[in-house]
PDB file of N, CA and C in Angstrom:
ATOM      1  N   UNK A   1     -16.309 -29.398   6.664  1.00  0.00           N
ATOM      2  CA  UNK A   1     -14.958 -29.938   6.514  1.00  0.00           C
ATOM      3  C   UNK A   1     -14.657 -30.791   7.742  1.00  0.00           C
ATOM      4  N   UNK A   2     -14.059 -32.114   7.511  1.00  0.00           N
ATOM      5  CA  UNK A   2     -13.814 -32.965   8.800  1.00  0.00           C
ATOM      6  C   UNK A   2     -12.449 -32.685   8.730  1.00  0.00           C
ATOM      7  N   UNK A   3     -12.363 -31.880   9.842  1.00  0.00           N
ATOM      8  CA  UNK A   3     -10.707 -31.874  10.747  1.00  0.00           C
ATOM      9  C   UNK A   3      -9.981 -33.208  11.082  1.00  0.00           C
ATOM     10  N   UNK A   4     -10.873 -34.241  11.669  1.00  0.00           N
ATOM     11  CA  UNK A   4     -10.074 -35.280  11.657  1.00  0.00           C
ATOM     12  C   UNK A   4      -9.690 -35.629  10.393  1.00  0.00           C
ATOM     13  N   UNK A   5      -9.830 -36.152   9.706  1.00  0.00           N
ATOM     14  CA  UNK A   5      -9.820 -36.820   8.218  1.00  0.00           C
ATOM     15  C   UNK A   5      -8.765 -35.794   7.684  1.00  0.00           C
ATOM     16  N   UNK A   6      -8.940 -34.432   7.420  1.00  0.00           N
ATOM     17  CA  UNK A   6      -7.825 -33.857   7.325  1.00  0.00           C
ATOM     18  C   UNK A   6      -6.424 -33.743   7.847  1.00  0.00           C
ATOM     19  N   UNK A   7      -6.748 -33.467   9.275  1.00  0.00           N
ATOM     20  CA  UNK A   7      -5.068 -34.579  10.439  1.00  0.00           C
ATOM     21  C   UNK A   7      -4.764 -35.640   9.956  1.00  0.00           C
ATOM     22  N   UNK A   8      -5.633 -36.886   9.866  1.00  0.00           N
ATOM     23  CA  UNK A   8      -5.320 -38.280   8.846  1.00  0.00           C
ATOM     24  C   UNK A   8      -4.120 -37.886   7.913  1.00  0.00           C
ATOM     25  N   UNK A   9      -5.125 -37.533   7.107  1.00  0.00           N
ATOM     26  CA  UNK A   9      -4.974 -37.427   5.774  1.00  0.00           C
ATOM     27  C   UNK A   9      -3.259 -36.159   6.011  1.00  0.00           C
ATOM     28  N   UNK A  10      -3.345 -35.135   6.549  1.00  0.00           N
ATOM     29  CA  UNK A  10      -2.029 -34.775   6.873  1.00  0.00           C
ATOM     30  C   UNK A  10      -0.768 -34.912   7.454  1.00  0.00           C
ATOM     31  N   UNK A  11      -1.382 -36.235   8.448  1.00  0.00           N
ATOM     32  CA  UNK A  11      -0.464 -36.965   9.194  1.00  0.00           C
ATOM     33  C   UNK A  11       0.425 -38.175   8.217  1.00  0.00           C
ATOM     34  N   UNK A  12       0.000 -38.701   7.443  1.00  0.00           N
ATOM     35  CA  UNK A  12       0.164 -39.323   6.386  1.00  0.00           C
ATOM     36  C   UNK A  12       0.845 -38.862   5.240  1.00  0.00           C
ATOM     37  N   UNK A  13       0.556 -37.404   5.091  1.00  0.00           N
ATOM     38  CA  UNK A  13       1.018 -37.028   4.005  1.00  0.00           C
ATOM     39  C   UNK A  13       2.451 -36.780   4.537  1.00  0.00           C
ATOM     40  N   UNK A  14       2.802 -35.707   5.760  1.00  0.00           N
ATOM     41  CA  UNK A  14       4.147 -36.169   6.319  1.00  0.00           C
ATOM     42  C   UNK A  14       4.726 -37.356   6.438  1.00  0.00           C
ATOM     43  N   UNK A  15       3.970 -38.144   7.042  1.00  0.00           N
ATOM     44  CA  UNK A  15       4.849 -39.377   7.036  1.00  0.00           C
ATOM     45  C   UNK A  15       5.175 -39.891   5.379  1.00  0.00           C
ATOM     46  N   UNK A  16       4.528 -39.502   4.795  1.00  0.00           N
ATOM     47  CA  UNK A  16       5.552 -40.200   2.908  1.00  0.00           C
ATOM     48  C   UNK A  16       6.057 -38.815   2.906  1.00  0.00           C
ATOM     49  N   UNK A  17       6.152 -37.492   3.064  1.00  0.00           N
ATOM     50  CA  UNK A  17       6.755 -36.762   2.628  1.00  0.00           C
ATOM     51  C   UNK A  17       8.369 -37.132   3.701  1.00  0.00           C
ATOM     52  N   UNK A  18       8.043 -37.440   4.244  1.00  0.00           N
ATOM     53  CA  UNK A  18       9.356 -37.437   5.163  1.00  0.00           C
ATOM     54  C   UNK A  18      10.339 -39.119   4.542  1.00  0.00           C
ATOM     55  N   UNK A  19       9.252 -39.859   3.964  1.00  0.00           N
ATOM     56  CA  UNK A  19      10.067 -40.832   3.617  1.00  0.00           C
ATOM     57  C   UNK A  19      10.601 -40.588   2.199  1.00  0.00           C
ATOM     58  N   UNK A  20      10.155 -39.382   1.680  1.00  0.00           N
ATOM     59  CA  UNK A  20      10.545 -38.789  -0.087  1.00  0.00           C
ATOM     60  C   UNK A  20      10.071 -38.818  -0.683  1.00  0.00           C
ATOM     61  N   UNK A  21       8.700 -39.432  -0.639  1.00  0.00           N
ATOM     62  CA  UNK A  21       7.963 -39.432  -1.721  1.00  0.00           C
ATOM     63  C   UNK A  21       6.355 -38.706  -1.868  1.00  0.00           C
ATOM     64  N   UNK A  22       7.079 -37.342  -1.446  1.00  0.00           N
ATOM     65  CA  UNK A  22       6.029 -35.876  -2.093  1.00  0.00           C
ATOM     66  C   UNK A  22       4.843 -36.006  -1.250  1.00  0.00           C
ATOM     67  N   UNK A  23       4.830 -35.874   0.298  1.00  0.00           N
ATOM     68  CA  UNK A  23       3.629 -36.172   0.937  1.00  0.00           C
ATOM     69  C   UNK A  23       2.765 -34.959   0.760  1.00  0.00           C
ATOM     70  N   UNK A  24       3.144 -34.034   0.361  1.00  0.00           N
ATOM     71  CA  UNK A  24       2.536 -32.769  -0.193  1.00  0.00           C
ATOM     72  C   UNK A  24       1.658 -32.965  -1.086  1.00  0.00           C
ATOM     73  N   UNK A  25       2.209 -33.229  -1.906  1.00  0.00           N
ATOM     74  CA  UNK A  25       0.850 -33.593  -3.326  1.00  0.00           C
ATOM     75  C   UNK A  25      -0.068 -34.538  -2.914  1.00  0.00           C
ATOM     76  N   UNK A  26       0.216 -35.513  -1.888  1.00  0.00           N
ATOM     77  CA  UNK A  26      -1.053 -36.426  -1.744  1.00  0.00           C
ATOM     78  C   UNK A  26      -1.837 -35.382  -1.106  1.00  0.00           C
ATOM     79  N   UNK A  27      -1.202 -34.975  -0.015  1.00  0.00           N
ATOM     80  CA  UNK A  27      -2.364 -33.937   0.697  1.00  0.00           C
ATOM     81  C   UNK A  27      -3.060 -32.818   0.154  1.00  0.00           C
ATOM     82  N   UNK A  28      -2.484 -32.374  -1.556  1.00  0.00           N
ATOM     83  CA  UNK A  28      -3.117 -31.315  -2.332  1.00  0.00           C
ATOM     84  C   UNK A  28      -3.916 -32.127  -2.717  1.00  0.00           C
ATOM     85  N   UNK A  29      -3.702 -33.362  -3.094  1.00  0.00           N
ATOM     86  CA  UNK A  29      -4.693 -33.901  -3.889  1.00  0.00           C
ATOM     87  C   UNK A  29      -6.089 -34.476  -3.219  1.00  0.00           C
ATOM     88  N   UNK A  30      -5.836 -34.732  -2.143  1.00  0.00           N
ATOM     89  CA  UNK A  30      -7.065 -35.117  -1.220  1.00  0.00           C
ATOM     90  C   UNK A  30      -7.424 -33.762  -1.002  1.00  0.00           C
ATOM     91  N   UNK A  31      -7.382 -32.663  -0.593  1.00  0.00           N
ATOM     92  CA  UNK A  31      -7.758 -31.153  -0.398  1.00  0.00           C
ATOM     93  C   UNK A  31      -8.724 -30.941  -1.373  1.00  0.00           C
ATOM     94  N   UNK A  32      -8.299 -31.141  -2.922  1.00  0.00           N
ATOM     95  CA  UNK A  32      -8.884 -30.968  -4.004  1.00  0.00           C
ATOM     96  C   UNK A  32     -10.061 -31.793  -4.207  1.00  0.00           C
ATOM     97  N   UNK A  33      -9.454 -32.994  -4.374  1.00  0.00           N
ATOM     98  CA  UNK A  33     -10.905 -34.182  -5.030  1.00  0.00           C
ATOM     99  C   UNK A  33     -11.600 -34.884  -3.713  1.00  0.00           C
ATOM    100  N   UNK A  34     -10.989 -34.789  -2.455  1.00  0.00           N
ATOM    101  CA  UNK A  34     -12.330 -34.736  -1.389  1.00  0.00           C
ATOM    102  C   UNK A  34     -12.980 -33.970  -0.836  1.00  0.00           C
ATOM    103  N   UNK A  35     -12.157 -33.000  -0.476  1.00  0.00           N
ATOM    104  CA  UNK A  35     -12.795 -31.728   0.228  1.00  0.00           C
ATOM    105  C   UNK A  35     -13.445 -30.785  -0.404  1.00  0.00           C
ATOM    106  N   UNK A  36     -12.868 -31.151  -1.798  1.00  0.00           N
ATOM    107  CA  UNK A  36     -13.643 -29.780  -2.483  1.00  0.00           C
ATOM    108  C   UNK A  36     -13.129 -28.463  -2.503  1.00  0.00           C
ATOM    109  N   UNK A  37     -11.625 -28.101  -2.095  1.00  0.00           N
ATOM    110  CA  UNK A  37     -11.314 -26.896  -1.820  1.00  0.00           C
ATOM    111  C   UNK A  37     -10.293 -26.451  -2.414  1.00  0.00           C
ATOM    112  N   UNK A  38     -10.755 -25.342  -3.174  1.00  0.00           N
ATOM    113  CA  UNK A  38     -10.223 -24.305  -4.049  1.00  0.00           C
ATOM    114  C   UNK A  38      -8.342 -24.570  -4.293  1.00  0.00           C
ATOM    115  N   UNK A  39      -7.966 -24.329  -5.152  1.00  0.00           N
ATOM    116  CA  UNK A  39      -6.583 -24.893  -5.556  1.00  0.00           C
ATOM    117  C   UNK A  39      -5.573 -23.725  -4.103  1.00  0.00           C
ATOM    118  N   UNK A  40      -5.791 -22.449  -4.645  1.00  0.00           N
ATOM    119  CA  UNK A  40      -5.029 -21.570  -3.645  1.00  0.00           C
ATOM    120  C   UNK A  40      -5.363 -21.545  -2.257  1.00  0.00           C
ATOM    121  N   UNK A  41      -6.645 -21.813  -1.578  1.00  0.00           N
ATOM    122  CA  UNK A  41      -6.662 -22.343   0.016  1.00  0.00           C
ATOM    123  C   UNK A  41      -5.960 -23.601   0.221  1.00  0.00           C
ATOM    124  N   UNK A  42      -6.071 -24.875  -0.913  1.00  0.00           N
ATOM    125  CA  UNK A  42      -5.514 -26.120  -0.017  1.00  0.00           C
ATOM    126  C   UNK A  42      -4.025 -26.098  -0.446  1.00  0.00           C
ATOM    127  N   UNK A  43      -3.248 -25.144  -1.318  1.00  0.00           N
ATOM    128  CA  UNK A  43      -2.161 -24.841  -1.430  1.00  0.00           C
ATOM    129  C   UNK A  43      -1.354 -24.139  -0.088  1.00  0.00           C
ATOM    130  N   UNK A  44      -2.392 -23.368   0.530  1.00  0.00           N
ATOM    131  CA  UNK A  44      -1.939 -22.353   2.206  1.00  0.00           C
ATOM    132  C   UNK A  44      -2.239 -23.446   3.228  1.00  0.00           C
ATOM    133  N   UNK A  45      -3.352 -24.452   2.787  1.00  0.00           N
ATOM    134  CA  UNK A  45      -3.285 -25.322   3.921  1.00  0.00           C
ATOM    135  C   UNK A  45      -2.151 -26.130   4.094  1.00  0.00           C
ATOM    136  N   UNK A  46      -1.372 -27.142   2.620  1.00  0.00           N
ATOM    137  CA  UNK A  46      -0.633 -27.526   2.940  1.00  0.00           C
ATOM    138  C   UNK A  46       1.065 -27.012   3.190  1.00  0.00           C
ATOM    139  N   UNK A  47       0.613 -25.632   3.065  1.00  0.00           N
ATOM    140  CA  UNK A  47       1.927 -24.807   3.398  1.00  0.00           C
ATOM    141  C   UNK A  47       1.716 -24.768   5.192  1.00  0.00           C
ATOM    142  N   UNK A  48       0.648 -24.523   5.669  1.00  0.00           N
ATOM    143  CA  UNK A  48       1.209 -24.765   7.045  1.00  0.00           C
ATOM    144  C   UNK A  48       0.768 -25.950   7.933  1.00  0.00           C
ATOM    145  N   UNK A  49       0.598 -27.208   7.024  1.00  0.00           N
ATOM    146  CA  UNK A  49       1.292 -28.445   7.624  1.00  0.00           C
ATOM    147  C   UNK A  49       2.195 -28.854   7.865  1.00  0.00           C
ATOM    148  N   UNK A  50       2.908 -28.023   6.559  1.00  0.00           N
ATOM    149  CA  UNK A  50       4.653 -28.025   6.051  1.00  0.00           C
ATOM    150  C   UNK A  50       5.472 -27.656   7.799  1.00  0.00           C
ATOM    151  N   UNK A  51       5.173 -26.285   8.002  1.00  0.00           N
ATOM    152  CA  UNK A  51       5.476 -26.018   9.440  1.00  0.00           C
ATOM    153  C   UNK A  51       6.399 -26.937  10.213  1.00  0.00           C
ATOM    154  N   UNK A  52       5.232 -28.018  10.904  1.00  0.00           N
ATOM    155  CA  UNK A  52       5.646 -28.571  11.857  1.00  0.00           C
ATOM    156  C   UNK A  52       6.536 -29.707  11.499  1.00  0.00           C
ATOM    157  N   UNK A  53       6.448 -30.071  10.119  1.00  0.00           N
ATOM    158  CA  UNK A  53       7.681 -31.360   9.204  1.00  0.00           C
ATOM    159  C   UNK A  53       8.517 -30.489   9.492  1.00  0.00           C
ATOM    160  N   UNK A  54       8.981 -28.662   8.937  1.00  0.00           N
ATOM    161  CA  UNK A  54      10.085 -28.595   8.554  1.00  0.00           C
ATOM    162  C   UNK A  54      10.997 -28.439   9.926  1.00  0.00           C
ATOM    163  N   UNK A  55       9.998 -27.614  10.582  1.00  0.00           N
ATOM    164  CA  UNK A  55      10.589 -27.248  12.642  1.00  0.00           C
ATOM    165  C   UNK A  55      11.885 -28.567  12.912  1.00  0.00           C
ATOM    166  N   UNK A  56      10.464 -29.623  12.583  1.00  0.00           N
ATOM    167  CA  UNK A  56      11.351 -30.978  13.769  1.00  0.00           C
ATOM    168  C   UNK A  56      12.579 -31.408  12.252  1.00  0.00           C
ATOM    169  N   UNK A  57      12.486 -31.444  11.216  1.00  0.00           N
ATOM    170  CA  UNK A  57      13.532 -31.506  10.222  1.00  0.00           C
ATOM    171  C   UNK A  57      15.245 -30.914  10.791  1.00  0.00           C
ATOM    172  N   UNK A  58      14.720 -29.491  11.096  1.00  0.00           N
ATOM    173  CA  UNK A  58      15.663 -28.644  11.626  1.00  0.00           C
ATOM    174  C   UNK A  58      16.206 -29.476  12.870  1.00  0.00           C
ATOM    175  N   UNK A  59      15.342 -29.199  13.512  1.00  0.00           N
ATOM    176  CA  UNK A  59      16.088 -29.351  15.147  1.00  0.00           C
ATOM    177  C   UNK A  59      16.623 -30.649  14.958  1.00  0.00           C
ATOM    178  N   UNK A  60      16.478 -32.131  13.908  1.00  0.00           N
ATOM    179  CA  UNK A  60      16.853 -33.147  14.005  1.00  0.00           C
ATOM    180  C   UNK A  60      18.517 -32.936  13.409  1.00  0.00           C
ATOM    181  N   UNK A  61      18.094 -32.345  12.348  1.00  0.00           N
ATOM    182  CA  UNK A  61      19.734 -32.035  11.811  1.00  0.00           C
ATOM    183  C   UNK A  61      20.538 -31.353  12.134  1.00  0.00           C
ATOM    184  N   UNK A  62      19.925 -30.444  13.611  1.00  0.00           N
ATOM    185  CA  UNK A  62      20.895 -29.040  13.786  1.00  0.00           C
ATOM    186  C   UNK A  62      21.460 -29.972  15.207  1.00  0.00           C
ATOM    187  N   UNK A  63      20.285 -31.278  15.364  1.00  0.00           N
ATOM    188  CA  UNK A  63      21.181 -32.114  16.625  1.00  0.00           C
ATOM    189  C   UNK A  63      22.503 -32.880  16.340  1.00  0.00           C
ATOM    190  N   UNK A  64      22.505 -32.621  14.885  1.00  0.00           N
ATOM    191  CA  UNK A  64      23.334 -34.077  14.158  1.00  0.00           C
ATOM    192  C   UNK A  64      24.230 -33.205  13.345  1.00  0.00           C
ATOM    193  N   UNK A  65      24.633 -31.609  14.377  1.00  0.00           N
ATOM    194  CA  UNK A  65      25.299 -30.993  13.828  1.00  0.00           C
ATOM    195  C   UNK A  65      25.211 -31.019  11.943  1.00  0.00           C
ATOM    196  N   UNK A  66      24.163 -31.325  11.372  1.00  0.00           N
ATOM    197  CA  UNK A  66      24.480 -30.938  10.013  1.00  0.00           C
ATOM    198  C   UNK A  66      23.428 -29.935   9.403  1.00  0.00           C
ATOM    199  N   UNK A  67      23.629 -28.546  10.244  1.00  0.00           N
ATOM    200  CA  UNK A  67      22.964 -27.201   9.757  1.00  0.00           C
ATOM    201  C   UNK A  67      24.017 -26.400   9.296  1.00  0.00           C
ATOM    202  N   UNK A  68      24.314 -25.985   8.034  1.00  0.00           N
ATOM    203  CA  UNK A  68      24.811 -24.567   7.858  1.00  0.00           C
ATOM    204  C   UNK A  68      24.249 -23.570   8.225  1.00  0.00           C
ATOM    205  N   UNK A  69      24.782 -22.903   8.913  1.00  0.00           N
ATOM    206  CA  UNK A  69      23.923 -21.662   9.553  1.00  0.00           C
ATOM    207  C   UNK A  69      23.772 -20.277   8.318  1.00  0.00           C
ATOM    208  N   UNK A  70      24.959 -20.266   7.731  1.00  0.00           N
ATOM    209  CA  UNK A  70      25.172 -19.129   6.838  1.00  0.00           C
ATOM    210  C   UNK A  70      24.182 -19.337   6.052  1.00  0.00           C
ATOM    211  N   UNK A  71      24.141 -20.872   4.985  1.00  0.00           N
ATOM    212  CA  UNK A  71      23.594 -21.008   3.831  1.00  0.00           C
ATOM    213  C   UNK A  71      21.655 -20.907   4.776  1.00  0.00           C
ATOM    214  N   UNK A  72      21.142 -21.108   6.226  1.00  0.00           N
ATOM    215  CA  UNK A  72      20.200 -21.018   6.053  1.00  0.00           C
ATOM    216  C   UNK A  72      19.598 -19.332   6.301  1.00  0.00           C
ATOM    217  N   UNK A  73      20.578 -18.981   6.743  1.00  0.00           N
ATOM    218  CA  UNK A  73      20.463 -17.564   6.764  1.00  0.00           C
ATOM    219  C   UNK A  73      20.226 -16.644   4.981  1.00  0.00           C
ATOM    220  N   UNK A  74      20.872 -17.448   4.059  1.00  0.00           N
ATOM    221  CA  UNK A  74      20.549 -17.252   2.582  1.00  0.00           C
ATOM    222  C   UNK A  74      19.275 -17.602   2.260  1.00  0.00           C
ATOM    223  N   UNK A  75      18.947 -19.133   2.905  1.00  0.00           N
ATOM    224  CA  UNK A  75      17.610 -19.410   2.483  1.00  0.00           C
ATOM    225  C   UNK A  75      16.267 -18.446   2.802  1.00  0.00           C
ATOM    226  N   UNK A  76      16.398 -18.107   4.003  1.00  0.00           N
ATOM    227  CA  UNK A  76      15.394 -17.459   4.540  1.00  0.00           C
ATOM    228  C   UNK A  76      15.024 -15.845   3.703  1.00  0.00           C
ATOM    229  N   UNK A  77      16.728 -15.224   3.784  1.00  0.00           N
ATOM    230  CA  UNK A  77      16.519 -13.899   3.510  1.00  0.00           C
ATOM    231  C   UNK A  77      16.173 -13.573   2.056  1.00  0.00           C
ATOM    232  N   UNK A  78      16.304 -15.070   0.769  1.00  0.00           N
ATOM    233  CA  UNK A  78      15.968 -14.842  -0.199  1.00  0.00           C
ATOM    234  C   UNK A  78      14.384 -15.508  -0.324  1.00  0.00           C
ATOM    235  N   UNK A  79      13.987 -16.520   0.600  1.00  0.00           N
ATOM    236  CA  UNK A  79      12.669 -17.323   0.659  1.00  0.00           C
ATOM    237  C   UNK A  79      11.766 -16.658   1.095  1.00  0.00           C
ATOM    238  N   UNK A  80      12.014 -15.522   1.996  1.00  0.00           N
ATOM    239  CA  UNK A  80      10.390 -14.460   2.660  1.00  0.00           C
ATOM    240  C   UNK A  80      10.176 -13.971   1.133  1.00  0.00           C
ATOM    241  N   UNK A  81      10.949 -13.196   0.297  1.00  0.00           N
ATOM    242  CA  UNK A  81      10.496 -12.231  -0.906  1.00  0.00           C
ATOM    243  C   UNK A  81       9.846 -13.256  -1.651  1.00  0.00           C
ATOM    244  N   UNK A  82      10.308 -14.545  -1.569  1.00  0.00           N
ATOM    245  CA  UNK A  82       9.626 -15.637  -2.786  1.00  0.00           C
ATOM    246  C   UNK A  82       8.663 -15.868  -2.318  1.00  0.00           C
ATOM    247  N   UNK A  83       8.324 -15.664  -1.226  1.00  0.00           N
ATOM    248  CA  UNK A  83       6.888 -16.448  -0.767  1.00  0.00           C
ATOM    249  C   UNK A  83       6.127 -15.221  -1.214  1.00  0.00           C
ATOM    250  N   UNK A  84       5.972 -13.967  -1.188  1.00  0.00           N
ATOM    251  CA  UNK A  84       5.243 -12.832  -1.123  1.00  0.00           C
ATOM    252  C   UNK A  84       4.979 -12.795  -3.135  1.00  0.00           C
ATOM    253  N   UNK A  85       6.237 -13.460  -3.625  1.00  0.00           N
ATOM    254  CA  UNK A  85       6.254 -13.243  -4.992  1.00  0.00           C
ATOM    255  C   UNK A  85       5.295 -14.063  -5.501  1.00  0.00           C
ATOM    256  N   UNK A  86       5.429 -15.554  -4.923  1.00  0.00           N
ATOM    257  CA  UNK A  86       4.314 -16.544  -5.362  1.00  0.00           C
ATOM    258  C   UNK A  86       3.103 -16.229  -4.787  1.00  0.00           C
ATOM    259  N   UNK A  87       2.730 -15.850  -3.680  1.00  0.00           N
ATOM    260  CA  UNK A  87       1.517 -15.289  -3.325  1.00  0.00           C
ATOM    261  C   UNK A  87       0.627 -14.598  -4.237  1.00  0.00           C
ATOM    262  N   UNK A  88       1.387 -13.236  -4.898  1.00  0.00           N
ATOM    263  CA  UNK A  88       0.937 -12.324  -5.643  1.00  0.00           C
ATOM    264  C   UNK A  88       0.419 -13.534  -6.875  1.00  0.00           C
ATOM    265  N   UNK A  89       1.663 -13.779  -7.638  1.00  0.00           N
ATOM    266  CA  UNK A  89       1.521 -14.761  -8.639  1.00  0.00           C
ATOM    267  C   UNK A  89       0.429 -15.628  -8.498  1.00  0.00           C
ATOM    268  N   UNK A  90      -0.099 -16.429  -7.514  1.00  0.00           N
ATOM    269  CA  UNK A  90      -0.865 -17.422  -7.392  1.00  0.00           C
ATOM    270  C   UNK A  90      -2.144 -16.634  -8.022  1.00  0.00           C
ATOM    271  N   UNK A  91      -2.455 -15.605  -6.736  1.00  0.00           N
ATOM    272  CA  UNK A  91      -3.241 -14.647  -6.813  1.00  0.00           C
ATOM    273  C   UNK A  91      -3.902 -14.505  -8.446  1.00  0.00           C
ATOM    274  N   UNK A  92      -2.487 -13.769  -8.795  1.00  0.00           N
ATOM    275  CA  UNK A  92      -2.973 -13.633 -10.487  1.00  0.00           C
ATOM    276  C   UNK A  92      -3.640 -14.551 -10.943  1.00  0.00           C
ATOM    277  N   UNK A  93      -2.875 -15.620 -11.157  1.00  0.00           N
ATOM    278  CA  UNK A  93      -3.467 -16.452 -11.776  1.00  0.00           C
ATOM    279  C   UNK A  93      -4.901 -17.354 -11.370  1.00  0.00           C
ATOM    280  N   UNK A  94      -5.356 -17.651 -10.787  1.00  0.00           N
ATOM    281  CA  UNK A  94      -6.228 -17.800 -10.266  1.00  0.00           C
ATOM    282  C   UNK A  94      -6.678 -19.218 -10.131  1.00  0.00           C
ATOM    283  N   UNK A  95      -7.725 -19.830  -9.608  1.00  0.00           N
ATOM    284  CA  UNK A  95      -7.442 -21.000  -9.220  1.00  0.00           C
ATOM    285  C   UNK A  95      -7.980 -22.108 -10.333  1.00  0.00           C
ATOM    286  N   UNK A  96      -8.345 -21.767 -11.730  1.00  0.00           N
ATOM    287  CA  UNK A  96      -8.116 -22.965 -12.976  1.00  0.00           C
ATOM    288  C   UNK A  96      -7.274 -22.624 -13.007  1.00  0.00           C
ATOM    289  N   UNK A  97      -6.060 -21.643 -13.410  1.00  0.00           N
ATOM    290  CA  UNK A  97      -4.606 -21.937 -13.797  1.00  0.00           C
ATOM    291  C   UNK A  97      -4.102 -22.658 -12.813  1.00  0.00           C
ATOM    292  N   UNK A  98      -4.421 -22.203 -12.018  1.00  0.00           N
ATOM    293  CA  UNK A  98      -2.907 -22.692 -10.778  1.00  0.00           C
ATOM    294  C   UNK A  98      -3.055 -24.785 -10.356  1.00  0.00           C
ATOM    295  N   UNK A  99      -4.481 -24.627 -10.793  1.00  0.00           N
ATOM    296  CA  UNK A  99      -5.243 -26.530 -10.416  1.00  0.00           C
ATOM    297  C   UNK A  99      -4.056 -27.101 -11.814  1.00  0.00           C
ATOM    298  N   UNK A 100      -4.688 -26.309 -13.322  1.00  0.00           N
ATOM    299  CA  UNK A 100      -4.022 -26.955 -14.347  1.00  0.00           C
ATOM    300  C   UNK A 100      -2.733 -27.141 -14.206  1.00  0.00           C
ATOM    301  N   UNK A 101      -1.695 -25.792 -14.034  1.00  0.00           N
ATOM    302  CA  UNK A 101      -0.340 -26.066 -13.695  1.00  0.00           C
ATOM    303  C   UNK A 101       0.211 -27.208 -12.612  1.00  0.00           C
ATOM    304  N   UNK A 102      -0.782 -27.115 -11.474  1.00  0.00           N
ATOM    305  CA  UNK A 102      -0.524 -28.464 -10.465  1.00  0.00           C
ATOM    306  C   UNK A 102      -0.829 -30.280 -11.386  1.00  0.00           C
ATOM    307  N   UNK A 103      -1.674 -29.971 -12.099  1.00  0.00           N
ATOM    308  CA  UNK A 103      -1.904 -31.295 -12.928  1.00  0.00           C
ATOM    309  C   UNK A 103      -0.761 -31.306 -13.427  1.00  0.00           C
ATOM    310  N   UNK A 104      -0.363 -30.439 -14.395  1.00  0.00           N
ATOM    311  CA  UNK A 104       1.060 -30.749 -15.360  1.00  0.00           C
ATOM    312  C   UNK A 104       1.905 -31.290 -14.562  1.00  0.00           C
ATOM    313  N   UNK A 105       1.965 -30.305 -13.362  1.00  0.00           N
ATOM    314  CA  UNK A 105       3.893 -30.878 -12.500  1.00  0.00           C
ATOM    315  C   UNK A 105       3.395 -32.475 -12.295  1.00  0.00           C
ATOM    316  N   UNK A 106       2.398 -32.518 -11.544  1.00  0.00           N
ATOM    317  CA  UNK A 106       2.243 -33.655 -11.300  1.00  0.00           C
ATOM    318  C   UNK A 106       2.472 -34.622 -12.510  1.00  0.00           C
ATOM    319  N   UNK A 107       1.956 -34.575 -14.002  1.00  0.00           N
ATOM    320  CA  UNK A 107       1.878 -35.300 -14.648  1.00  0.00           C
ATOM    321  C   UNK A 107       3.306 -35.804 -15.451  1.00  0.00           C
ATOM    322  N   UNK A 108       4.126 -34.379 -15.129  1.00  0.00           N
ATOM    323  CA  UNK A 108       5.163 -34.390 -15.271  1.00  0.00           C
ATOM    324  C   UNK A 108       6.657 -34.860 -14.420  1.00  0.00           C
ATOM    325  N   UNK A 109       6.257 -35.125 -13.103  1.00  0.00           N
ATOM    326  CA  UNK A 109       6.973 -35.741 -11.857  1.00  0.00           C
ATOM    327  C   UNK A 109       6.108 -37.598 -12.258  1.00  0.00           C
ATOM    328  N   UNK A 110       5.414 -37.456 -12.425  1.00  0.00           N
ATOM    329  CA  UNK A 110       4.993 -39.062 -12.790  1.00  0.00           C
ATOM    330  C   UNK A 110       5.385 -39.487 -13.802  1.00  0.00           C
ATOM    331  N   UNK A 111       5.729 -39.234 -14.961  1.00  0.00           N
ATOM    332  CA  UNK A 111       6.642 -39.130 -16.282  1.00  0.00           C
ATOM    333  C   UNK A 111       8.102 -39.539 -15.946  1.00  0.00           C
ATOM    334  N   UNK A 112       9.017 -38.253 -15.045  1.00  0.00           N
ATOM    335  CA  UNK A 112      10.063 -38.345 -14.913  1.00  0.00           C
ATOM    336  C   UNK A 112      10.331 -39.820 -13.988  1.00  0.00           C
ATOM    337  N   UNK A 113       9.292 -40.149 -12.654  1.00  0.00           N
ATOM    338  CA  UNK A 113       9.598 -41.327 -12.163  1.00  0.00           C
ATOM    339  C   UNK A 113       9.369 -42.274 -12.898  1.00  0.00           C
ATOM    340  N   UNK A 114       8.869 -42.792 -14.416  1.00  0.00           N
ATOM    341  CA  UNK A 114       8.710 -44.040 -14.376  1.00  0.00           C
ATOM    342  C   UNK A 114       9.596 -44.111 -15.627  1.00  0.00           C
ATOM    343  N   UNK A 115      10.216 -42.870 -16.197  1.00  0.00           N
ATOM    344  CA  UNK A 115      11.529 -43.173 -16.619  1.00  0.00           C
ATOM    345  C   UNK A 115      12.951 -43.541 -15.921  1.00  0.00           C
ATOM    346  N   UNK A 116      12.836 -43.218 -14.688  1.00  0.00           N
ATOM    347  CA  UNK A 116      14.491 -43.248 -14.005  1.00  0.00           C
ATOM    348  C   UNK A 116      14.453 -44.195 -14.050  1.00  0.00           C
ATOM    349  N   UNK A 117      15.584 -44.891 -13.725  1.00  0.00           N
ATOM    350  CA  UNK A 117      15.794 -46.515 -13.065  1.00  0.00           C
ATOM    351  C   UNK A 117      15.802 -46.980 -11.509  1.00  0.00           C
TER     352      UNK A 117
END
């Protein structure tokens, strides 16, 4: 596995995820059809690329005073059980379901964009 090419390739994927347009899925999708790696590892990989987008996200908006503190205190205390829930779930399902279901959203987020206006 080339670490650089992966930083690339993750550095990039933040930078469009940060401009809105799903830098996540590019980076699942290079995980998948270059690297070769299993749907549920490059799913944990790009969960902790996510990390360091969401850190500086925070601290940018909590500079620009626009953090609710309460509502993230909701997010968190209902988001640890979801993460443990999808974990299990992933788990189950295993990694042809979970690749196929990632094709659909995808095929289905590409659908919905080239209907909007």
């Amino acid at each position: 596995m080339n670490w650089f090419i992966i930083g690339l390739a993750s550095f990039l994927s933040g930078l469009l995820g940060s401009l809105g347009m799903g830098g996540g899925s590019v980076l699942l999708l290079y995980l998948r059809m270059v690297e070769k790696i299993d749907q549920l590892p490059a799913q944990g990989i790009n969960l902790v690329f996510f990390i360091p987008i969401g850190l500086l996200s925070i601290l940018l908006h909590w500079k620009n005073k626009l953090v609710e503190w309460k509502c993230v205190l909701l997010c968190v205390l209902s988001g640890i059980p979801a993460v443990f829930l999808g974990v299990w779930l992933s788990n189950l399902a295993g990694n042809s379901l979970l690749s196929k279901l990632f094709a659909g959203l995808l095929f289905l987020v590409g659908v919905r964009e080239l209907m909007q206006k």
